[in-house]
Protein backbone atom coordinates (compact mmCIF):
# COMPACT_ATOMS: atom_id res chain seq x y z
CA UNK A 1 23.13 -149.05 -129.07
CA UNK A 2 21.99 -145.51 -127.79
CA UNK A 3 20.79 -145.05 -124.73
CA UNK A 4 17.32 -143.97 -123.54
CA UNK A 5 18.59 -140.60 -123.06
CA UNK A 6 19.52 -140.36 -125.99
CA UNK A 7 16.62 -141.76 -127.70
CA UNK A 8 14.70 -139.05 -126.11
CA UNK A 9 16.71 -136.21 -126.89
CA UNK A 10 16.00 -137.62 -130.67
CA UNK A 11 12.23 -138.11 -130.12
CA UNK A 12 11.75 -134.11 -128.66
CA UNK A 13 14.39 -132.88 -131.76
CA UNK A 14 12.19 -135.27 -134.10
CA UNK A 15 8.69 -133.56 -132.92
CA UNK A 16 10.02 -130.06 -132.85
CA UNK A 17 10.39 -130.22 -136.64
CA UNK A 18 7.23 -131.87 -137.08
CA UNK A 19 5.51 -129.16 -135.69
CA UNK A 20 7.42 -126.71 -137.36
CA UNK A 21 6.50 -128.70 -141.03
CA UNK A 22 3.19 -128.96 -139.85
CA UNK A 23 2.60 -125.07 -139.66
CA UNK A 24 4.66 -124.62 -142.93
CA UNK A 25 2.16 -127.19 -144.75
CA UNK A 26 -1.14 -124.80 -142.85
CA UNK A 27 0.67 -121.90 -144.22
CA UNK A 28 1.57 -123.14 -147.67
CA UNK A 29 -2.16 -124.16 -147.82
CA UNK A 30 -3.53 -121.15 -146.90
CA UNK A 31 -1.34 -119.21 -149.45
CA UNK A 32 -2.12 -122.58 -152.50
CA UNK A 33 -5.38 -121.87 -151.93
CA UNK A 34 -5.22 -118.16 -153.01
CA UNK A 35 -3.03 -118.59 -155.25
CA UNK A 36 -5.09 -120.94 -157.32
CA UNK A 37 -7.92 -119.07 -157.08
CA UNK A 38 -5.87 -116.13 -158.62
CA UNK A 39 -4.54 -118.37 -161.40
CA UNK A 40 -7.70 -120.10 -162.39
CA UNK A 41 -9.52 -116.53 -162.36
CA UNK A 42 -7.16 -114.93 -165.18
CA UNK A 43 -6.34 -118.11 -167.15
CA UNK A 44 -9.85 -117.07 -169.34
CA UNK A 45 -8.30 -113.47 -169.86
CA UNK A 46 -4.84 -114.37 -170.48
CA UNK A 47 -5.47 -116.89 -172.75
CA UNK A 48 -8.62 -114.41 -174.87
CA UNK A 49 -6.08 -111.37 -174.86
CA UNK A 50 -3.66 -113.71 -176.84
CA UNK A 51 -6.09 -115.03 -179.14
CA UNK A 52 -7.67 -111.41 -179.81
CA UNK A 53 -3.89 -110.12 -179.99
CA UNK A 54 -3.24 -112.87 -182.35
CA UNK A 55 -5.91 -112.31 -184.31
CA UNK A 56 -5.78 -108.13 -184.72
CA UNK A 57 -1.97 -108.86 -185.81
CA UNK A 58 -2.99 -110.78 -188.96
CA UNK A 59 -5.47 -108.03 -189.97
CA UNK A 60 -2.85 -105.57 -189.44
CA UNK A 61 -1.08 -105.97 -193.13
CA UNK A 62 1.70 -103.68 -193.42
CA UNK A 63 0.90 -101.85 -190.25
CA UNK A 64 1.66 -105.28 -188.06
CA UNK A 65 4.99 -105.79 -190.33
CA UNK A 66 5.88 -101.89 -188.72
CA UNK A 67 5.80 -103.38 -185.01
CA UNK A 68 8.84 -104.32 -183.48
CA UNK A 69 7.33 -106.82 -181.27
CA UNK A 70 5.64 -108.55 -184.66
CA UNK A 71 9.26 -108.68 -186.66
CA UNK A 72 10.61 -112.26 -187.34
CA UNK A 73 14.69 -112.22 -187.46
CA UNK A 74 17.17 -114.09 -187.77
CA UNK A 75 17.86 -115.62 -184.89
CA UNK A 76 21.44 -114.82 -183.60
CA UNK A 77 20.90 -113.56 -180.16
CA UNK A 78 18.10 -115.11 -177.66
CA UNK A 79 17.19 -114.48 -174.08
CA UNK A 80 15.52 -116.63 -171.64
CA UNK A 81 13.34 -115.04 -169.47
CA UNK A 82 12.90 -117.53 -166.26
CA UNK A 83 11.01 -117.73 -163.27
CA UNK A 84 11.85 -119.93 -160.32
CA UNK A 85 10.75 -119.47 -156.49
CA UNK A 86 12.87 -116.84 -153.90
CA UNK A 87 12.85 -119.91 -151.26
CA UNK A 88 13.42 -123.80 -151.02
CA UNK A 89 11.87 -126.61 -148.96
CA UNK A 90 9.37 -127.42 -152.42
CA UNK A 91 10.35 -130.52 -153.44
CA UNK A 92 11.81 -130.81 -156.73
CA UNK A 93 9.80 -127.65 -158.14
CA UNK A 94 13.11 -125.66 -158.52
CA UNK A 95 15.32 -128.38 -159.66
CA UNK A 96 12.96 -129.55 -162.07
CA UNK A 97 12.36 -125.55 -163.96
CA UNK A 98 16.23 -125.35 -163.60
CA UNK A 99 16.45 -128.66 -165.67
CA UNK A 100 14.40 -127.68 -168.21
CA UNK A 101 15.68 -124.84 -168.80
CA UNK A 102 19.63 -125.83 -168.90
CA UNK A 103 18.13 -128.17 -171.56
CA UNK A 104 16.70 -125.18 -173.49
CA UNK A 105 19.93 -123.51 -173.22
CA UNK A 106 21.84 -125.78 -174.45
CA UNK A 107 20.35 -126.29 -177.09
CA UNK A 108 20.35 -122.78 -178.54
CA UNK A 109 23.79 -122.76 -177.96
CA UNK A 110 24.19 -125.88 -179.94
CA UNK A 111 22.75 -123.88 -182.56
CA UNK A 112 25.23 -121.26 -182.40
CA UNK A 113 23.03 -118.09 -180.59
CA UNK A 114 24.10 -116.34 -177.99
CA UNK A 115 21.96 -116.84 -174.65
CA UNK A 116 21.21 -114.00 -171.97
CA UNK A 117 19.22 -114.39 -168.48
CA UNK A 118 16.40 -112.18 -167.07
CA UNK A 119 16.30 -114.23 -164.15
CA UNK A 120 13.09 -113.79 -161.23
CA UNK A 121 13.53 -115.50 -158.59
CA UNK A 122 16.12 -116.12 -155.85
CA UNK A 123 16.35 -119.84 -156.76
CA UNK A 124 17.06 -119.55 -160.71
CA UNK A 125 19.92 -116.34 -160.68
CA UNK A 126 21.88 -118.37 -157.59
CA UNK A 127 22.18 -121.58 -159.82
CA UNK A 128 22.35 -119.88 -163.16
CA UNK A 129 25.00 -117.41 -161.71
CA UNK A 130 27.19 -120.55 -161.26
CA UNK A 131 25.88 -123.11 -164.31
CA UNK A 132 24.41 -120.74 -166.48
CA UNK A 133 25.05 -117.77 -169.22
CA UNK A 134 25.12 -114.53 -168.92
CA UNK A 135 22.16 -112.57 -166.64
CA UNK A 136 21.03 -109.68 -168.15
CA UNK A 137 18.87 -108.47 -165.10
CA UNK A 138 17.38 -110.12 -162.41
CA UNK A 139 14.22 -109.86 -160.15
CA UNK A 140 13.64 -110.64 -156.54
CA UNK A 141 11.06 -110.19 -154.09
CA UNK A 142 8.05 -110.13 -156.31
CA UNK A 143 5.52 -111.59 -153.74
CA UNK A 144 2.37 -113.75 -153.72
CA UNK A 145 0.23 -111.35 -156.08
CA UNK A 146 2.09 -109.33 -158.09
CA UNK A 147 0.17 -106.87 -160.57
CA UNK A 148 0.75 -105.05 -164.52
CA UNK A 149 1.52 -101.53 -164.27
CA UNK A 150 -1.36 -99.98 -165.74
CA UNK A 151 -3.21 -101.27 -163.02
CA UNK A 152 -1.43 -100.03 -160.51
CA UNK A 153 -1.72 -96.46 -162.27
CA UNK A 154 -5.47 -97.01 -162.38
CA UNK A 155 -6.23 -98.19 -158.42
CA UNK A 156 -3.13 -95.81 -157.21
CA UNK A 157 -2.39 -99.00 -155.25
CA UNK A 158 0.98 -99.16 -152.96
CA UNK A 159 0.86 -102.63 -151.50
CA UNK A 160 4.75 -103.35 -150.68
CA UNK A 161 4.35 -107.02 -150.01
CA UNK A 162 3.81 -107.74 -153.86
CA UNK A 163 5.71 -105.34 -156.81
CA UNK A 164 4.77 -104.64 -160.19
CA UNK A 165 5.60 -106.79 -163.59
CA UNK A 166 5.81 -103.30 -165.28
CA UNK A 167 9.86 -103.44 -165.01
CA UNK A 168 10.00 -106.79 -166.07
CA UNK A 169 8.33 -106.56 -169.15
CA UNK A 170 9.98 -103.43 -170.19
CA UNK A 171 13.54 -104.60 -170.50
CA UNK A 172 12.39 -107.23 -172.28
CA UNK A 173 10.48 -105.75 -174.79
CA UNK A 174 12.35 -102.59 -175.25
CA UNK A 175 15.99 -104.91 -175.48
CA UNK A 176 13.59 -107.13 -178.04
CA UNK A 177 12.37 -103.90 -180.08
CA UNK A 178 16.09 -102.18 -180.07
CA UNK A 179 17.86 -105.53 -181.37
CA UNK A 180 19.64 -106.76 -178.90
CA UNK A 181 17.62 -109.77 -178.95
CA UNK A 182 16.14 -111.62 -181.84
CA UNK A 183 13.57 -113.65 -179.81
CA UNK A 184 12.22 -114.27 -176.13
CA UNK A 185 11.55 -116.89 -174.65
CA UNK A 186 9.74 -117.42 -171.28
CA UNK A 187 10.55 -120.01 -168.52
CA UNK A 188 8.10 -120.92 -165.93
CA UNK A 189 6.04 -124.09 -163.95
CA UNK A 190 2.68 -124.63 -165.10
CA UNK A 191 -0.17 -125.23 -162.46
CA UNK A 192 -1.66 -128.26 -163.33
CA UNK A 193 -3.11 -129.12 -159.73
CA UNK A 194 -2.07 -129.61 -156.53
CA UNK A 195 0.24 -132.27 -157.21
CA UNK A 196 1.68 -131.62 -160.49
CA UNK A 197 3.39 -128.70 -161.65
CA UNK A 198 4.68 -128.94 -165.30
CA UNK A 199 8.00 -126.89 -166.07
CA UNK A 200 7.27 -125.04 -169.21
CA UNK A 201 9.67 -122.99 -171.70
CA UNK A 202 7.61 -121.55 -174.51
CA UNK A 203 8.38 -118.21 -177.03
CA UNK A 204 7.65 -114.78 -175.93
CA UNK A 205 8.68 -112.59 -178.64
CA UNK A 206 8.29 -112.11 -181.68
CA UNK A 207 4.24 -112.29 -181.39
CA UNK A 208 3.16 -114.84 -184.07
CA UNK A 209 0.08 -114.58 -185.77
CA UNK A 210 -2.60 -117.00 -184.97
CA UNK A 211 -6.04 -118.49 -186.75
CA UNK A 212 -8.50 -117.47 -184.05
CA UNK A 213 -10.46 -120.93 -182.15
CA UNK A 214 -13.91 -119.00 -182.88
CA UNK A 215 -15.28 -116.89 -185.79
CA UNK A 216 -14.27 -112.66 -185.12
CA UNK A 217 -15.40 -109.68 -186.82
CA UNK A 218 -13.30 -109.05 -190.55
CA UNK A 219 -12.91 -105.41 -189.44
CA UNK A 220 -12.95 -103.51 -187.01
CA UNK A 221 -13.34 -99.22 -186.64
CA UNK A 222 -9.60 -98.09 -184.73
CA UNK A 223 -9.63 -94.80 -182.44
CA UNK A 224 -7.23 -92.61 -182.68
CA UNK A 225 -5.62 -94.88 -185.19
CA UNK A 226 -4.43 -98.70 -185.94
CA UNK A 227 -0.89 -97.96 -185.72
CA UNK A 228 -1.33 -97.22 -182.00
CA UNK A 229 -4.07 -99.46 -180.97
CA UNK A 230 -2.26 -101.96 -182.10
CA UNK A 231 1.51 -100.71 -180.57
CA UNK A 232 -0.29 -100.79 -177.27
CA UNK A 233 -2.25 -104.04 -177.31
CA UNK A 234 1.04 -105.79 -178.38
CA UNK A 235 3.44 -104.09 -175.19
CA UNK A 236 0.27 -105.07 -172.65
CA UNK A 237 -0.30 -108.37 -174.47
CA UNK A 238 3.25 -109.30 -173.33
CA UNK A 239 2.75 -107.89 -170.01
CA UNK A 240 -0.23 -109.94 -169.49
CA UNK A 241 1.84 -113.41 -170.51
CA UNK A 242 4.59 -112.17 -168.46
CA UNK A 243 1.51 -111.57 -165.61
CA UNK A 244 0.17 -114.96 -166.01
CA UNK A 245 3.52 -116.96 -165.83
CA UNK A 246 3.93 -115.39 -162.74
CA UNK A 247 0.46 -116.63 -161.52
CA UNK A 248 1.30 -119.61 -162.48
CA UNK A 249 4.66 -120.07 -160.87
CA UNK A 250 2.96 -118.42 -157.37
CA UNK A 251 0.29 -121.29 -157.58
CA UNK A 252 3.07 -123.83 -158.38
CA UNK A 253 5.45 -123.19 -155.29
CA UNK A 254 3.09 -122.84 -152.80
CA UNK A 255 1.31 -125.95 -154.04
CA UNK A 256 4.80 -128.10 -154.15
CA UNK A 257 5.67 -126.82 -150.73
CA UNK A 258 2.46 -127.42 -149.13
CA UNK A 259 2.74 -131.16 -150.60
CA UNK A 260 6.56 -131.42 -149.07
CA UNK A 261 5.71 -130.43 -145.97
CA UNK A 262 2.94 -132.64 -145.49
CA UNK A 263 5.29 -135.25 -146.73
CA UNK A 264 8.10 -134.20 -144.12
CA UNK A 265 5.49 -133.92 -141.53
CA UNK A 266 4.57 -137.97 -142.50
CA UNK A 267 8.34 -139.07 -142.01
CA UNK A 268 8.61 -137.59 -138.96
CA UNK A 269 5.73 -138.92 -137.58
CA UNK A 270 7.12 -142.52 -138.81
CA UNK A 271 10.13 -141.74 -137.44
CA UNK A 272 8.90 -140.92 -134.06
CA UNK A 273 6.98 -144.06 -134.23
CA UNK A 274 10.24 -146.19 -134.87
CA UNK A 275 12.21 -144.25 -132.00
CA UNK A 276 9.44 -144.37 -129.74
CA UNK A 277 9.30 -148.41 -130.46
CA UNK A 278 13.55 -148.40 -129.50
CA UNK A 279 12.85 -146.48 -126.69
CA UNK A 280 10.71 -148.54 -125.66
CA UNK A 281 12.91 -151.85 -126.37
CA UNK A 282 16.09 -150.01 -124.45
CA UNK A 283 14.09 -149.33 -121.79
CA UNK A 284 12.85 -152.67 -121.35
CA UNK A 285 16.02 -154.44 -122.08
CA UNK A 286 17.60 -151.97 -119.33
CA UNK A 287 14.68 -152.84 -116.63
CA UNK A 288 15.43 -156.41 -117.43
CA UNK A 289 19.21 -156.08 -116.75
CA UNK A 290 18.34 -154.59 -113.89
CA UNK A 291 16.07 -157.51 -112.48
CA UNK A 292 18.89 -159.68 -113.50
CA UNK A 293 21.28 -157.73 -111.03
CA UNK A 294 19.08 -157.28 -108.32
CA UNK A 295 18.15 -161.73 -108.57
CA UNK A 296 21.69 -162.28 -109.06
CA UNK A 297 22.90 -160.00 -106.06
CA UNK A 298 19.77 -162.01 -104.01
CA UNK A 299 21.03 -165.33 -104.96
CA UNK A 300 24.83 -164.49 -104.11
CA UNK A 301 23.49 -163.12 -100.16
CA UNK A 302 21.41 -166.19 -99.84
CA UNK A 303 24.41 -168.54 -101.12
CA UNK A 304 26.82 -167.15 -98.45
């Protein structure tokens, strides 16, 4: 059995964490909180830009069958664009995206195409570097609110705790458009609320045409021209969906972690409970054997 010293030793080591989880779960809050905020504010735009998007492809004719991010292929070559957290202590929010998409890969390679990475995400490149196919590029150190890069040309804006999705979306869609993939798919967790996060892998490219959910206009009046109205509503369409994953994942991690740290913070507080109860019992078990000495030293000096 341990001693009391050491019971004690166990007790402080046991708090210390606690109150380190316990600021980790007020900081994962804080951050959850912002982050949903962020996610439920462009959900509306995100998900109106790809209707619209959908929408101005069917009425493009021959001029949508002209853009590279509109061509259907053959499907030889396929790349999985995922996005998993930079850090741990989340639960099973990694483990989980990384499942899903080993799945995913696995079966496109049962199919015979060739998988590439773009990994973002310290999490996702470390595991798929080891498990995984080939990464193509890979992104770290995106922060809590990344932005699309014609915003940042717009506001001049130089915040260095949070970095662009301009670079992100460009080697995807320019390796889509040159042929060195024949479609994209994206990889990310879903925000459903603050206790479930819902690992998603769903096509990025090629764009496919959609009936609209509400009656639009038959035609519309293009300035300068279709052709390149349409070229750059398709390249920020995909920026915005590449945007919006990110949201997503953001709102996800800090949602998971705040959930496992008030978890952690739980056990320990159980488990101080317990030690604190076999401190208590050593303690009294040594007072007794103490009592025991001093009456059996008292009856040996009275017996002589």
């Amino acid at each position: 059995m341990a001693t009391t010293r050491e019971i004690k030793r166990r007790i402080r080591s046991v708090k210390n964490i606690a109150q380190v989880t316990r600021a980790m779960e007020a900081v994962s809050a804080s951050k959850m909180r912002k982050a949903q905020a962020q996610v439920q504010a462009t959900r509306p735009y995100a998900a109106k830009a790809q209707e619209v998007l959908s929408f101005l492809a069917r009425l493009g004719g021959a001029l949508a069958t002209e853009q590279p991010l509109l061509q259907q292929r053959t499907i030889h070559r396929v790349a999985l664009l995922l996005i998993t957290a930079d850090r741990g202590l989340a639960g099973g929010l990694n483990s989980a995206m990384l499942r899903r998409a080993a799945i995913s890969v696995r079966e496109w390679e049962k199919a015979g195409h060739e998988v590439e990475l773009v990994t973002v995400g310290r999490k996702g490149r470390d595991w798929m570097r080891r498990y995984g196919p080939p990464i193509r590029a890979e992104f770290i150190g995106i922060g809590d609110r990344p932005s699309s890069s014609h915003l940042d040309k717009e506001d001049g804006s130089d915040d260095s705790r949070s970095a662009s999705v301009g670079p992100i979306a460009k080697i995807v869609i320019d390796d889509f458009a040159s042929g060195r993939y024949d479609a994209v798919y994206l990889g990310y967790t879903e925000f459903i609320n603050t206790v479930t996060q819902k690992p998603v892998v769903r096509q990025l490219l090629p764009i496919v045409p959609e009936e609209p959910t509400v009656p639009m206009a038959a035609d519309y009046i293009f300035e300068p021209d279709a052709a390149t109205v349409l070229n750059q509503v398709l390249y920020s369409f995909t920026e915005v969906q590449i945007l919006q994953a990110l949201y997503e994942a953001i709102a996800s991690e800090h949602s998971a972690r705040m959930v496992a740290m008030r978890n952690a913070t739980d056990a320990a507080d159980e488990l101080i409970g317990d030690l604190t109860l076999t401190y208590n019992k050593a303690r009294q078990a040594s007072i007794t054997m103490s009592l025991l000495d001093i009456a059996g030293a008292a009856n040996a000096v009275q017996a002589s």
